[in-house]
C-alpha atoms as a PDB file:
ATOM      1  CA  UNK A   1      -1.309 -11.837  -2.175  1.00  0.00           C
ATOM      2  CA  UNK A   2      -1.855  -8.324  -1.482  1.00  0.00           C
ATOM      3  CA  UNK A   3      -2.299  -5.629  -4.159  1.00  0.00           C
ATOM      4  CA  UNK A   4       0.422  -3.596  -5.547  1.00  0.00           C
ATOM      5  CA  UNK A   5       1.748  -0.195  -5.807  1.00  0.00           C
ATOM      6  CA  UNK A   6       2.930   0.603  -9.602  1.00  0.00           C
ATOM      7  CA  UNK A   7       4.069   3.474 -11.756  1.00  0.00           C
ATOM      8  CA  UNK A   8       2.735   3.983 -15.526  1.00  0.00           C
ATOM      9  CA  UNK A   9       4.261   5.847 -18.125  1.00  0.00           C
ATOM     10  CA  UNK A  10       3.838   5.373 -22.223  1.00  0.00           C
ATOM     11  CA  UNK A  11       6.528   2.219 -22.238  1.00  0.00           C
ATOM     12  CA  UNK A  12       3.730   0.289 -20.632  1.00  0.00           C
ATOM     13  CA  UNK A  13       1.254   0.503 -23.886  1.00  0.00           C
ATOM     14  CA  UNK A  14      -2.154  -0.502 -23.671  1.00  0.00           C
ATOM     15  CA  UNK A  15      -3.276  -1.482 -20.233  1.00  0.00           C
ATOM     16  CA  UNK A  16      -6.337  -3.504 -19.565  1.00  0.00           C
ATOM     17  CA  UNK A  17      -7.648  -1.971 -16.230  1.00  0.00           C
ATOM     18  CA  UNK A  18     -10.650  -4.244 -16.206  1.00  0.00           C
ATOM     19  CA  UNK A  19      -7.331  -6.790 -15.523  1.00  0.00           C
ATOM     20  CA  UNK A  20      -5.233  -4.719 -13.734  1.00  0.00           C
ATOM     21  CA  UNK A  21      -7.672  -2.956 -11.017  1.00  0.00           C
ATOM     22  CA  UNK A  22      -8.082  -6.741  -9.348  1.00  0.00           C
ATOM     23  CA  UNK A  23      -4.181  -6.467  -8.477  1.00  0.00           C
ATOM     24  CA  UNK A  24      -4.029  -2.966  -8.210  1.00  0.00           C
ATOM     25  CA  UNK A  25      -3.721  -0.554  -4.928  1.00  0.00           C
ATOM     26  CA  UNK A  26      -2.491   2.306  -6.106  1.00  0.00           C
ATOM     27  CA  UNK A  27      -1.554   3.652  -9.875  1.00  0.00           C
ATOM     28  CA  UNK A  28       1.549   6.103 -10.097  1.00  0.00           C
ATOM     29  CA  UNK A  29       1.255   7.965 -13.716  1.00  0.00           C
ATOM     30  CA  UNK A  30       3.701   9.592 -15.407  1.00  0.00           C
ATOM     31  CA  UNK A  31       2.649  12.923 -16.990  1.00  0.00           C
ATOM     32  CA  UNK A  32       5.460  15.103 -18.565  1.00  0.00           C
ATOM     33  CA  UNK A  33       9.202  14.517 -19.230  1.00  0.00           C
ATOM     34  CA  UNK A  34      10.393  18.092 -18.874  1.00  0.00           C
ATOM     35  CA  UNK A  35       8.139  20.880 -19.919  1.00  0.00           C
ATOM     36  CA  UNK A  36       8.233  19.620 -23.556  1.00  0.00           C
ATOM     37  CA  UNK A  37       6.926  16.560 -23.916  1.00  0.00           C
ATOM     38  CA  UNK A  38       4.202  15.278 -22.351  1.00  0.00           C
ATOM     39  CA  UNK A  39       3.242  11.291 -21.434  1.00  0.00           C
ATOM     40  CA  UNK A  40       1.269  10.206 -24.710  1.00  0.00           C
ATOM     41  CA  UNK A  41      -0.883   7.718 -22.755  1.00  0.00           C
ATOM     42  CA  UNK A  42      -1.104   9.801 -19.484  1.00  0.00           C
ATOM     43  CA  UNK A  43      -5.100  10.854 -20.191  1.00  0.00           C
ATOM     44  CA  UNK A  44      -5.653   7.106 -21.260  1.00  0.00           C
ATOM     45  CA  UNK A  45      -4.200   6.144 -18.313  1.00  0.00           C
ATOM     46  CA  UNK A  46      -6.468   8.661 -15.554  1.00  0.00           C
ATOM     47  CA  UNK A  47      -9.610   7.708 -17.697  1.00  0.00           C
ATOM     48  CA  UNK A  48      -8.632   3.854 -16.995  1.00  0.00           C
ATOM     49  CA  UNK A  49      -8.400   4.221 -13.533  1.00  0.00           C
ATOM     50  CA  UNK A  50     -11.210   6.061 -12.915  1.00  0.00           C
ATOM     51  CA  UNK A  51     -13.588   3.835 -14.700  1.00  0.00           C
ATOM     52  CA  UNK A  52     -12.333   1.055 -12.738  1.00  0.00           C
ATOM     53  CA  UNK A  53     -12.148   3.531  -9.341  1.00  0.00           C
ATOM     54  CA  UNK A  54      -8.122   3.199  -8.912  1.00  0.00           C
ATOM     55  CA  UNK A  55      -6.624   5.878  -6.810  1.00  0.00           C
ATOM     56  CA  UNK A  56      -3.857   7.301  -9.040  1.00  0.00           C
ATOM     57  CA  UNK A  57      -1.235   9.990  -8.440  1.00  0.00           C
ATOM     58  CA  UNK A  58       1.098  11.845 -10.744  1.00  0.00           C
ATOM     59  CA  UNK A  59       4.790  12.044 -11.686  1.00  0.00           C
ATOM     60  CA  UNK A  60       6.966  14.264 -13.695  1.00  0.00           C
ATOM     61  CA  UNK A  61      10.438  14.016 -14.888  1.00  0.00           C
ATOM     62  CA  UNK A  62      12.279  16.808 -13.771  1.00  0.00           C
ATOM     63  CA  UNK A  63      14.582  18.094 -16.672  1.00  0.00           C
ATOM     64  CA  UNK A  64      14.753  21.943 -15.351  1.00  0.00           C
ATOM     65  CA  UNK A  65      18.421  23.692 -16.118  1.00  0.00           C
ATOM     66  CA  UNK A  66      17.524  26.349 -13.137  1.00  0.00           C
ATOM     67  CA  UNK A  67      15.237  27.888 -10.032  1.00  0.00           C
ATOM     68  CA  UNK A  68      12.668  29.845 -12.581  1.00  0.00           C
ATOM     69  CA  UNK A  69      12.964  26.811 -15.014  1.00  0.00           C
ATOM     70  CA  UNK A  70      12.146  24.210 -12.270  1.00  0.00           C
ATOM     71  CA  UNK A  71       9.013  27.106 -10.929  1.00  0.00           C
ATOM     72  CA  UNK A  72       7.856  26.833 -14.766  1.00  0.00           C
ATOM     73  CA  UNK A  73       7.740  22.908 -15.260  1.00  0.00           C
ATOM     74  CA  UNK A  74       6.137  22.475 -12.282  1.00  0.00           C
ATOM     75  CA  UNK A  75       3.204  25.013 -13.821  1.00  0.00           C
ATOM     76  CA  UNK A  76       2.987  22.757 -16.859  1.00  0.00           C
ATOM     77  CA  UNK A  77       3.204  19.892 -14.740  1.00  0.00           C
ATOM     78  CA  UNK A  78      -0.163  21.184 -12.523  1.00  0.00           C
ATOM     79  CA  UNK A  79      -2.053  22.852 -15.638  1.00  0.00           C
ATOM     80  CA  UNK A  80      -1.779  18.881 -17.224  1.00  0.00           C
ATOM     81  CA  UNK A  81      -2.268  16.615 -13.664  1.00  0.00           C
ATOM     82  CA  UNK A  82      -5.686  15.789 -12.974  1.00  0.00           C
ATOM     83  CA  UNK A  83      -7.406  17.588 -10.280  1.00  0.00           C
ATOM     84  CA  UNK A  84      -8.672  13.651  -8.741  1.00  0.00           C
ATOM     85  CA  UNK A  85      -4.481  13.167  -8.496  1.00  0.00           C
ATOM     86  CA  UNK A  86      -4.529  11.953  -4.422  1.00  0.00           C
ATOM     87  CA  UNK A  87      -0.061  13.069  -4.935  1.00  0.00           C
ATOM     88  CA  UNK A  88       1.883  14.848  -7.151  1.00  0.00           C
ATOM     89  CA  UNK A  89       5.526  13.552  -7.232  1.00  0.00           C
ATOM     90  CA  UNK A  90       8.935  15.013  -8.982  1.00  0.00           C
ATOM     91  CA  UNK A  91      11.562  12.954 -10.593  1.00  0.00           C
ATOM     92  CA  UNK A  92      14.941  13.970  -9.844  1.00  0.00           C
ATOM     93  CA  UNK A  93      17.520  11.499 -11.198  1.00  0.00           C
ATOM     94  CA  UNK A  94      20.212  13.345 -12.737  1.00  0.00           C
ATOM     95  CA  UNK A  95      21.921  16.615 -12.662  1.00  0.00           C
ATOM     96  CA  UNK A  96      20.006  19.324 -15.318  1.00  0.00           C
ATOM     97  CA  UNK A  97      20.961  22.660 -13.796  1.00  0.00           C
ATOM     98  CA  UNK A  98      23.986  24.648 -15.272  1.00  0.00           C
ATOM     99  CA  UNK A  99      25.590  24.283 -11.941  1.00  0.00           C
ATOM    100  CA  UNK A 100      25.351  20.900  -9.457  1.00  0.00           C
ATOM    101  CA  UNK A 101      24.725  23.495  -6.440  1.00  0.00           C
ATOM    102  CA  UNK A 102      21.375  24.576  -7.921  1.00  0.00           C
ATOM    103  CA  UNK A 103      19.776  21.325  -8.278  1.00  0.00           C
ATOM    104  CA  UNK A 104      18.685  20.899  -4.797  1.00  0.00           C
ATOM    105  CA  UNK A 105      17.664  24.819  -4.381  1.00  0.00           C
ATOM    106  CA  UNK A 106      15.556  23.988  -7.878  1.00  0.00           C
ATOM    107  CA  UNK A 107      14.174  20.673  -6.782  1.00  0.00           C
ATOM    108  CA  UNK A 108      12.908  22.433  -3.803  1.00  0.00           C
ATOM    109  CA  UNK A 109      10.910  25.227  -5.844  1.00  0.00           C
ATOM    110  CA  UNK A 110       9.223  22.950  -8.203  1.00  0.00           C
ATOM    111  CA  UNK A 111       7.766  21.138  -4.829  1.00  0.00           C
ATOM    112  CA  UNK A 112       6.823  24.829  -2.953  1.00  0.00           C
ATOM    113  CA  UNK A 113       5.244  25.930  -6.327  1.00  0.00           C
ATOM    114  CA  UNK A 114       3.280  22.269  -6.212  1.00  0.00           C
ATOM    115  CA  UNK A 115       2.529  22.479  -2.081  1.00  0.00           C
ATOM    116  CA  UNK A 116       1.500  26.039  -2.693  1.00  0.00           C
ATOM    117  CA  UNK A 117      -0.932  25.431  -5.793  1.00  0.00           C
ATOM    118  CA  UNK A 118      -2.252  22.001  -5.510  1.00  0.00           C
ATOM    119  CA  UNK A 119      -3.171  21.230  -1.873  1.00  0.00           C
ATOM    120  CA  UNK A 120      -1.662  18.021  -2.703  1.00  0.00           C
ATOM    121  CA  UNK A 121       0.787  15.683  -1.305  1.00  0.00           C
ATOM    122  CA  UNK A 122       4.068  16.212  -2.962  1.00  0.00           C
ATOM    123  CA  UNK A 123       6.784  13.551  -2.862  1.00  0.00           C
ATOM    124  CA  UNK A 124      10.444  12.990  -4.341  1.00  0.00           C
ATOM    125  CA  UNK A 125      11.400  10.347  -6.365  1.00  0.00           C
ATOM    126  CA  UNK A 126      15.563  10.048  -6.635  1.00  0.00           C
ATOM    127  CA  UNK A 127      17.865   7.353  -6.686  1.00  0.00           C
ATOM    128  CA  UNK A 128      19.076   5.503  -3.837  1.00  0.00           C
ATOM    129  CA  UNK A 129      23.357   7.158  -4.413  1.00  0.00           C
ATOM    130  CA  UNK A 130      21.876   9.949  -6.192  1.00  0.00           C
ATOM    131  CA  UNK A 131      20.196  11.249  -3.358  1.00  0.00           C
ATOM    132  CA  UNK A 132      23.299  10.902  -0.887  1.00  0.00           C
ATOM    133  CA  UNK A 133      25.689  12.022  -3.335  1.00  0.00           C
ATOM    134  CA  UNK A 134      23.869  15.003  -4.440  1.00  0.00           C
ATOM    135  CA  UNK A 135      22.427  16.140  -0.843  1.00  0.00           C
ATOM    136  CA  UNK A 136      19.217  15.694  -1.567  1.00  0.00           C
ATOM    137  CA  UNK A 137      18.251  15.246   1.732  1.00  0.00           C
ATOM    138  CA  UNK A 138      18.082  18.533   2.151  1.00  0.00           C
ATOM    139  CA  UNK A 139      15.107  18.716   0.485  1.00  0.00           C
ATOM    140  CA  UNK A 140      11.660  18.720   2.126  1.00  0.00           C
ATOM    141  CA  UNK A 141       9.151  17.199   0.802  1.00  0.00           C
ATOM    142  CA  UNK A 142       5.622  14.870   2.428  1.00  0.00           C
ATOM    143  CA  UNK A 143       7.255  12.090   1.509  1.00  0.00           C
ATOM    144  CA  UNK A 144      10.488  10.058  -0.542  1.00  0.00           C
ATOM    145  CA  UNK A 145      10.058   7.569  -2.862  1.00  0.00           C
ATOM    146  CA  UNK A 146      13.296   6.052  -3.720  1.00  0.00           C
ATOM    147  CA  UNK A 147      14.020   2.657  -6.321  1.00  0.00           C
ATOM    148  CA  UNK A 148      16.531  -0.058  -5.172  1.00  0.00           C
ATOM    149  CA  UNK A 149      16.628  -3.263  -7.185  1.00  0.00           C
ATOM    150  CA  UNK A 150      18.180  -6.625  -6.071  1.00  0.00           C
ATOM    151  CA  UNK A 151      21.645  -7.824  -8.982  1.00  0.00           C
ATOM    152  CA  UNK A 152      19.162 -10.316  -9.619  1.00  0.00           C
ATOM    153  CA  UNK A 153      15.754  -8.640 -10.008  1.00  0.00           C
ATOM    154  CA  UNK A 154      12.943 -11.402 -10.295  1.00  0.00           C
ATOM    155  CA  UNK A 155      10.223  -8.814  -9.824  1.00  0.00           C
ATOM    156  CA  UNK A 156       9.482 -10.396  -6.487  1.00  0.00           C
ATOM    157  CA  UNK A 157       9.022  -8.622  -3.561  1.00  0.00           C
ATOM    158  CA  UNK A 158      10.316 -11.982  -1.300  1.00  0.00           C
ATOM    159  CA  UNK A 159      13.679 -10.822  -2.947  1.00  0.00           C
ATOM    160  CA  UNK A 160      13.412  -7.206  -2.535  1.00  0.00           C
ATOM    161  CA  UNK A 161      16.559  -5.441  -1.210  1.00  0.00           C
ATOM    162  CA  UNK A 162      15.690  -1.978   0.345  1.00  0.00           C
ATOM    163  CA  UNK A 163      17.671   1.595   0.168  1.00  0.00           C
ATOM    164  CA  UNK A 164      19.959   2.518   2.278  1.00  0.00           C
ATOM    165  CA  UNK A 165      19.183   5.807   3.184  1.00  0.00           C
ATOM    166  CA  UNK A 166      17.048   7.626   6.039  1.00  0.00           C
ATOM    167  CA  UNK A 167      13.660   8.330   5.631  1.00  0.00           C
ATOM    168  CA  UNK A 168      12.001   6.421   2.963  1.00  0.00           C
ATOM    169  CA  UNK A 169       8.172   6.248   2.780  1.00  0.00           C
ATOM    170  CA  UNK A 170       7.671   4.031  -0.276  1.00  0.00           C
ATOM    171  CA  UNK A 171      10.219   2.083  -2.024  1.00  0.00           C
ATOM    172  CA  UNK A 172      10.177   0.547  -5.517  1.00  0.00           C
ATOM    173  CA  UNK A 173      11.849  -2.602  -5.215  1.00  0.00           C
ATOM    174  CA  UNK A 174      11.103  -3.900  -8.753  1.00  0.00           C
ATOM    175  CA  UNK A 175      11.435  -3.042 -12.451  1.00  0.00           C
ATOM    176  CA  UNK A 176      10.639  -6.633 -13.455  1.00  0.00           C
ATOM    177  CA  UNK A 177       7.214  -6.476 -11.420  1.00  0.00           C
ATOM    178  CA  UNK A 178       3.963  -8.438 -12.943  1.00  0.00           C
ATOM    179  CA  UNK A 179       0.531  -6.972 -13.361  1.00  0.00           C
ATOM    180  CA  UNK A 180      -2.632  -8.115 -15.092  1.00  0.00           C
ATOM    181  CA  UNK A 181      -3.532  -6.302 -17.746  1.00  0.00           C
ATOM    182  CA  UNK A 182       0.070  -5.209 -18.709  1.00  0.00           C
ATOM    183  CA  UNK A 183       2.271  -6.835 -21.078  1.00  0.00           C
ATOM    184  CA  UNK A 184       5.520  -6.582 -19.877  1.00  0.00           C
ATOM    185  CA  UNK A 185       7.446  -5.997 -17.033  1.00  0.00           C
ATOM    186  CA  UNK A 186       6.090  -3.009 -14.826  1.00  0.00           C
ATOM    187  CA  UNK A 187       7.788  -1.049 -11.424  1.00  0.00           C
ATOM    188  CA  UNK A 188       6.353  -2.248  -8.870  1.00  0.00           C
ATOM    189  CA  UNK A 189       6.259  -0.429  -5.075  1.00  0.00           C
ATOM    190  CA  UNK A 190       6.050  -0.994  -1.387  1.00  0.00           C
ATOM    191  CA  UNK A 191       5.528   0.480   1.304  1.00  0.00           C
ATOM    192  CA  UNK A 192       8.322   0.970   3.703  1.00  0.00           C
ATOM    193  CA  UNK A 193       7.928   3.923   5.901  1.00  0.00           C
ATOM    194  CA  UNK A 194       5.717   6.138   8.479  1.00  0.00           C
ATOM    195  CA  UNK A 195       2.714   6.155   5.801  1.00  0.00           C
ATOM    196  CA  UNK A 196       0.068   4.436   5.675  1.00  0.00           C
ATOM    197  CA  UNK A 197      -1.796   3.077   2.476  1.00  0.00           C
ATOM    198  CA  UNK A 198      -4.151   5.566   3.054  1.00  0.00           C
ATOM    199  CA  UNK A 199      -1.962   8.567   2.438  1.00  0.00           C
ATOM    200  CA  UNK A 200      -1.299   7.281  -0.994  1.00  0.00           C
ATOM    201  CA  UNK A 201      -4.918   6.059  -2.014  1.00  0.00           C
ATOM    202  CA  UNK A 202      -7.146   8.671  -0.011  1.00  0.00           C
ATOM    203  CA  UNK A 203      -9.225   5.722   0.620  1.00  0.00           C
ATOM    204  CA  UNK A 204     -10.049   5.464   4.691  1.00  0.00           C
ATOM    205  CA  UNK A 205     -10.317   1.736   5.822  1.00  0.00           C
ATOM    206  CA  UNK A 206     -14.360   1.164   6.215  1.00  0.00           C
ATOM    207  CA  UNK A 207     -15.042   0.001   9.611  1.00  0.00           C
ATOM    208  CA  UNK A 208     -17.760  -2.208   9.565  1.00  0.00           C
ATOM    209  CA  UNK A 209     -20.188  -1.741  12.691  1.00  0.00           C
ATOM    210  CA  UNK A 210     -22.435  -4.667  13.282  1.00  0.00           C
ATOM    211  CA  UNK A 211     -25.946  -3.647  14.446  1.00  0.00           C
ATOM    212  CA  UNK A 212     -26.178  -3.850  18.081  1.00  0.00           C
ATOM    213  CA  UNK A 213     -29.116  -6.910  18.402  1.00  0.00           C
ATOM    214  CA  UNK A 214     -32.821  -5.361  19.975  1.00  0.00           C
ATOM    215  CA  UNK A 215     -32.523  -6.714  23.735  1.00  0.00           C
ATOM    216  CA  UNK A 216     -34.627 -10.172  24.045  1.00  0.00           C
ATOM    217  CA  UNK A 217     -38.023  -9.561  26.295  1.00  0.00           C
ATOM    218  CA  UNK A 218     -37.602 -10.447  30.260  1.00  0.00           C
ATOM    219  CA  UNK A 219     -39.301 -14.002  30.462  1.00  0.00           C
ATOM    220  CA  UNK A 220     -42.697 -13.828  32.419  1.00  0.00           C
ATOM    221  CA  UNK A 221     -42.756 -13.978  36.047  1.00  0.00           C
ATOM    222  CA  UNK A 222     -44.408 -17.008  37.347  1.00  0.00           C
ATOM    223  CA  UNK A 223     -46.962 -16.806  39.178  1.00  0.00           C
ATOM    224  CA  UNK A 224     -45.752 -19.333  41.786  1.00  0.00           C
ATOM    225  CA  UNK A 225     -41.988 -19.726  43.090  1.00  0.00           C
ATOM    226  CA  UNK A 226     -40.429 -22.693  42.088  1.00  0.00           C
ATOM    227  CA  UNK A 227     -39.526 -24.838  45.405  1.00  0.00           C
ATOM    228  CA  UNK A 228     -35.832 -24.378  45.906  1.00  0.00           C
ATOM    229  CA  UNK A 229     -33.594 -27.317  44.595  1.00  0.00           C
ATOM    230  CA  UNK A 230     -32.633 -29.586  47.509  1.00  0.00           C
ATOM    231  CA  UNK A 231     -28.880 -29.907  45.597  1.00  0.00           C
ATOM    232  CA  UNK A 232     -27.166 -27.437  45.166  1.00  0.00           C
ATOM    233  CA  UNK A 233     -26.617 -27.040  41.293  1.00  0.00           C
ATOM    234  CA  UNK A 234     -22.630 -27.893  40.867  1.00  0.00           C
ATOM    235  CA  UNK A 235     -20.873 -25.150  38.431  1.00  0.00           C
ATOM    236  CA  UNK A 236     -19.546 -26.513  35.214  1.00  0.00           C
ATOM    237  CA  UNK A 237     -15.524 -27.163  35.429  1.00  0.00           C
ATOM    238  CA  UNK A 238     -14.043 -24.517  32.803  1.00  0.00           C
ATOM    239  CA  UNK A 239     -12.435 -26.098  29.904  1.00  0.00           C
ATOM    240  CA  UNK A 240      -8.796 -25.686  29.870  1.00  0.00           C
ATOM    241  CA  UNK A 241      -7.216 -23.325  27.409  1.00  0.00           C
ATOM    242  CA  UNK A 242      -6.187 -24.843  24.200  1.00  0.00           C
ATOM    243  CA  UNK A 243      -2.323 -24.368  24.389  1.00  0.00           C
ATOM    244  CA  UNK A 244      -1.585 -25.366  20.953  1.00  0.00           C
ATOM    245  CA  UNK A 245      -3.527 -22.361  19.620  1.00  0.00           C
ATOM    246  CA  UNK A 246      -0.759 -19.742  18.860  1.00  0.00           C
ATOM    247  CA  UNK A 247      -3.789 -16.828  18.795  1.00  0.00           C
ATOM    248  CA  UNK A 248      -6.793 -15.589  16.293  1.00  0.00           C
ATOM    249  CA  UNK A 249      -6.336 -13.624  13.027  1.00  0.00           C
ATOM    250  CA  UNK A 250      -9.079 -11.457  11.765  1.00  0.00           C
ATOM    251  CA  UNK A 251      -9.629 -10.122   8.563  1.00  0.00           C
ATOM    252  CA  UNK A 252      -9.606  -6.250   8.436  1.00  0.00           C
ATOM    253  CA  UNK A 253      -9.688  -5.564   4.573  1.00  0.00           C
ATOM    254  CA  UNK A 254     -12.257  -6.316   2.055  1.00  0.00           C
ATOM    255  CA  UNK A 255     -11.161  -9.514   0.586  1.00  0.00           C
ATOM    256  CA  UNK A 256      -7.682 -11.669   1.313  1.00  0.00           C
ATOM    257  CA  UNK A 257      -5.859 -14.477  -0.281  1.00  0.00           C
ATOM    258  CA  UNK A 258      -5.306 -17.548   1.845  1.00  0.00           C
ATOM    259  CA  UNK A 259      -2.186 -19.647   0.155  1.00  0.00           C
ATOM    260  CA  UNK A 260      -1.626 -23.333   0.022  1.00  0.00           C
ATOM    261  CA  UNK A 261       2.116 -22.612   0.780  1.00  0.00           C
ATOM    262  CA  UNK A 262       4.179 -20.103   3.423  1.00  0.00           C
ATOM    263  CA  UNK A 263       4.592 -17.841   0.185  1.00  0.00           C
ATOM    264  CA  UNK A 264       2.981 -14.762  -0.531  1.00  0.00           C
ATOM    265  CA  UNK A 265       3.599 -15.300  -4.260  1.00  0.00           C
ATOM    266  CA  UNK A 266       2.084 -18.595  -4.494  1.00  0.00           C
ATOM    267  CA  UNK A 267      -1.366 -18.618  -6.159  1.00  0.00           C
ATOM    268  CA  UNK A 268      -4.718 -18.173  -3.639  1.00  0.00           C
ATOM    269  CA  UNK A 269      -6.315 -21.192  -2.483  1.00  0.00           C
ATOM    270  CA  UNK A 270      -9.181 -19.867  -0.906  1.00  0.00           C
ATOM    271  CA  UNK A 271     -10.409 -16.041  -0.298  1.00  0.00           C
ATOM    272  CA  UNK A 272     -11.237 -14.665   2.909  1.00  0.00           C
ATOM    273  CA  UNK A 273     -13.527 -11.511   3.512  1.00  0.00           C
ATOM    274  CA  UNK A 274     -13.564  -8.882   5.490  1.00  0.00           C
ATOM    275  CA  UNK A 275     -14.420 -10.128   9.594  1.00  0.00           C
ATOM    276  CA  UNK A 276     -13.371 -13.754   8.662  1.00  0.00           C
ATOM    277  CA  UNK A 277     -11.201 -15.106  11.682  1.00  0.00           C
ATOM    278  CA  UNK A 278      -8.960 -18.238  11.955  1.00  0.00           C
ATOM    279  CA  UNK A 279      -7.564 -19.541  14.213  1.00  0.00           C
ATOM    280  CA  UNK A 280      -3.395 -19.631  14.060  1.00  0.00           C
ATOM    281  CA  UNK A 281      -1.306 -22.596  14.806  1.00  0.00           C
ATOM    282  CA  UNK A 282       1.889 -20.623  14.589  1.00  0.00           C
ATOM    283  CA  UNK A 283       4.296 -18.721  12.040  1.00  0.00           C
ATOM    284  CA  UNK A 284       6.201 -19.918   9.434  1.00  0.00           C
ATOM    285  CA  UNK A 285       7.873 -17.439   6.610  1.00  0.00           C
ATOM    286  CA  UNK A 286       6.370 -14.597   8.419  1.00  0.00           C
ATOM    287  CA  UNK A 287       2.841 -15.607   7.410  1.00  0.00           C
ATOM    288  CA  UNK A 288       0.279 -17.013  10.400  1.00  0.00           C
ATOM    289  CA  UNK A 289      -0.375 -20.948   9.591  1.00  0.00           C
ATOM    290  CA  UNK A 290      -4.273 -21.656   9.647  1.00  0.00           C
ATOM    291  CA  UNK A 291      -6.007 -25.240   9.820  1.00  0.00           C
ATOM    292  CA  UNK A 292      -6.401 -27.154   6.490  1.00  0.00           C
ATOM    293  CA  UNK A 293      -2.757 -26.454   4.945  1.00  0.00           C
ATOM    294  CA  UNK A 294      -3.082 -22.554   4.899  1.00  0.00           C
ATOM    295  CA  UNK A 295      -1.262 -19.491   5.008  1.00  0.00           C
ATOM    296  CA  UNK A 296      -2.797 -15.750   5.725  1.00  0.00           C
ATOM    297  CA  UNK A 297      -0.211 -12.468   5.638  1.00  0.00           C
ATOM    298  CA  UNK A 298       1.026 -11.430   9.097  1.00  0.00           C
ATOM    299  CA  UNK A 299       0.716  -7.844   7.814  1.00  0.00           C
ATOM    300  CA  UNK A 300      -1.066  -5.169  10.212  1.00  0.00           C
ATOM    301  CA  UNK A 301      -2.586  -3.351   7.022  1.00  0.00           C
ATOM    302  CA  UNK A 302      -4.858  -6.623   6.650  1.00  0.00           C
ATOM    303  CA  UNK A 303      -4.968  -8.679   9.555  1.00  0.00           C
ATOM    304  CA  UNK A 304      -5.035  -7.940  13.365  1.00  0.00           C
ATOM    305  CA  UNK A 305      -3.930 -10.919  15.486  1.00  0.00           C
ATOM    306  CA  UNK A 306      -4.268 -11.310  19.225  1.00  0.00           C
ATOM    307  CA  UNK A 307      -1.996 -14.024  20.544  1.00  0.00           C
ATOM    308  CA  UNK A 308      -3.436 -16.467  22.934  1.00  0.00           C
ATOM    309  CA  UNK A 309      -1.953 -15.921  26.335  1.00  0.00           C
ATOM    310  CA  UNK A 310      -2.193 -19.966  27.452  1.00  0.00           C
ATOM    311  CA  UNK A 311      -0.159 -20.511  24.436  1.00  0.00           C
ATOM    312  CA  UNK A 312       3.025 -22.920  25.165  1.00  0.00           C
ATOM    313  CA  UNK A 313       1.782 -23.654  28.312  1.00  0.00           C
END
């Protein structure tokens, strides 16, 4: 199963990072609920993370009533976020300002002020109608985060049901979502969009780059010539392609669950590592099927897979 994407605020209590950094991509934290009052466990949260090296970004709940109101939380909002934040984020789900008009026009000064005094990432959080009923795509920010949950929300992402709108770059799909080391239900993320895990961790993929092997030493040359063979020496037939090979998947993260079912949510049977290949006999679920009963993600973020071209025939 791959790790997850999930946002923190006080409702989630103690957290056991030791627990939850095994499961864990990224940590969202929530900071400040207006200007007012700020997230209770929000330093608890940063110190967690960083003792267990989580990359963690920050949220606020926008509760501004106007342009120079909006300008001012988003001070409090940077003078409180941690300066190891990889994205700074603004909560916009319902209408604050004395007038409707003004709530894009303020939305979009709380994420300047942010973009001009962080040299962070800023996104927009916003609900999936809220956003289309309000115009809020009129506001420009590096990236929208937007929540849709299925009627019946099992906190899976196999039943995930994704916004509607344009644009989205990470979508939380869950607010019934598991994680170790939190009791409770958590919100859980994916990402859906033109970004890559990276832009939300700040942690590069590692290549790794095999030393290239010292040359062997040229073999002696004999002192006499061998007689030439009276046979010619007949070349080896090739081997025919093995058409019931659908193509090889290689590891490209660190570690990887391989499953005993076509499920990502089914526990690990076995754990691959980084460079591992398999060989695939197919696709079932979207997942490549391996030898021995298993199942690997089809997922570009951690696999590549190069199809054999005799396959089928």
């Amino acid at each position: 199963m791959s790790k997850k994407i999930a946002d923190f605020s006080h409702h989630q209590g103690t957290v056991d990072w030791k627990k939850a950094k095994d499961e864990l991509e990224v940590a969202v934290i929530r900071v400040q609920y207006g200007s007012k009052v700020v997230d209770d466990k929000y330093k608890e949260y940063v110190a967690g993370c960083k003792a267990n090296k989580i990359p963690f970004g920050h949220y606020a709940y926008g509760q501004f009533v106007s342009e120079s109101d909006a300008i001012q939380e988003a001070k409090d909002f940077l003078s409180r976020a941690d300066k190891d934040a990889q994205f700074l984020v603004v909560d916009v789900e319902e209408v604050t300002t004395k007038k409707a008009s003004d709530l894009v026009p303020a939305t979009q000064a709380f994420i300047d002020h942010l973009k001009k005094n962080s040299g962070k990432k800023v996104g927009l959080y916003t609900g999936n109608s809220f956003y289309t009923e309000h115009g809020m795509d009129k506001v420009k920010a590096d990236f929208l985060w937007i929540p849709r949950y299925p009627s019946n929300d099992t906190g899976l992402l196999k039943d995930a049901v994704k916004p509607t709108v344009k644009g989205v770059h990470l979508h939380q799909y869950t607010q019934c979502g598991k994680l170790a080391g939190v009791k409770g239900n958590i919100d859980l993320n994916q990402i859906v969009g033109d970004k890559e895990l990276e832009f939300f961790s700040g942690q590069a993929v590692q290549e790794v780059v095999k030393p290239t092997p010292a040359p062997k030493p040229a073999p002696a040359k004999p002192a006499v010539k061998p007689a030439p063979a009276k046979k010619p020496v007949a070349k080896p037939i090739p081997a025919k392609p093995v058409d019931n090979v659908y193509g090889t998947v290689t590891v490209n993260c660190a570690k990887l669950n391989l499953h005993g079912k076509a499920d990502l949510n089914s526990p690990a049977k076995e754990v691959a590592e980084k460079g591992d290949s398999f060989k695939a006999y197919g696709m079932k679920n979207g997942l490549y099927i391996l030898g021995g009963g298993l199942f690997i993600t089809s997922s570009s973020h951690y696999v590549k897979f190069v199809k054999n071209p005799h396959f089928g025939k």
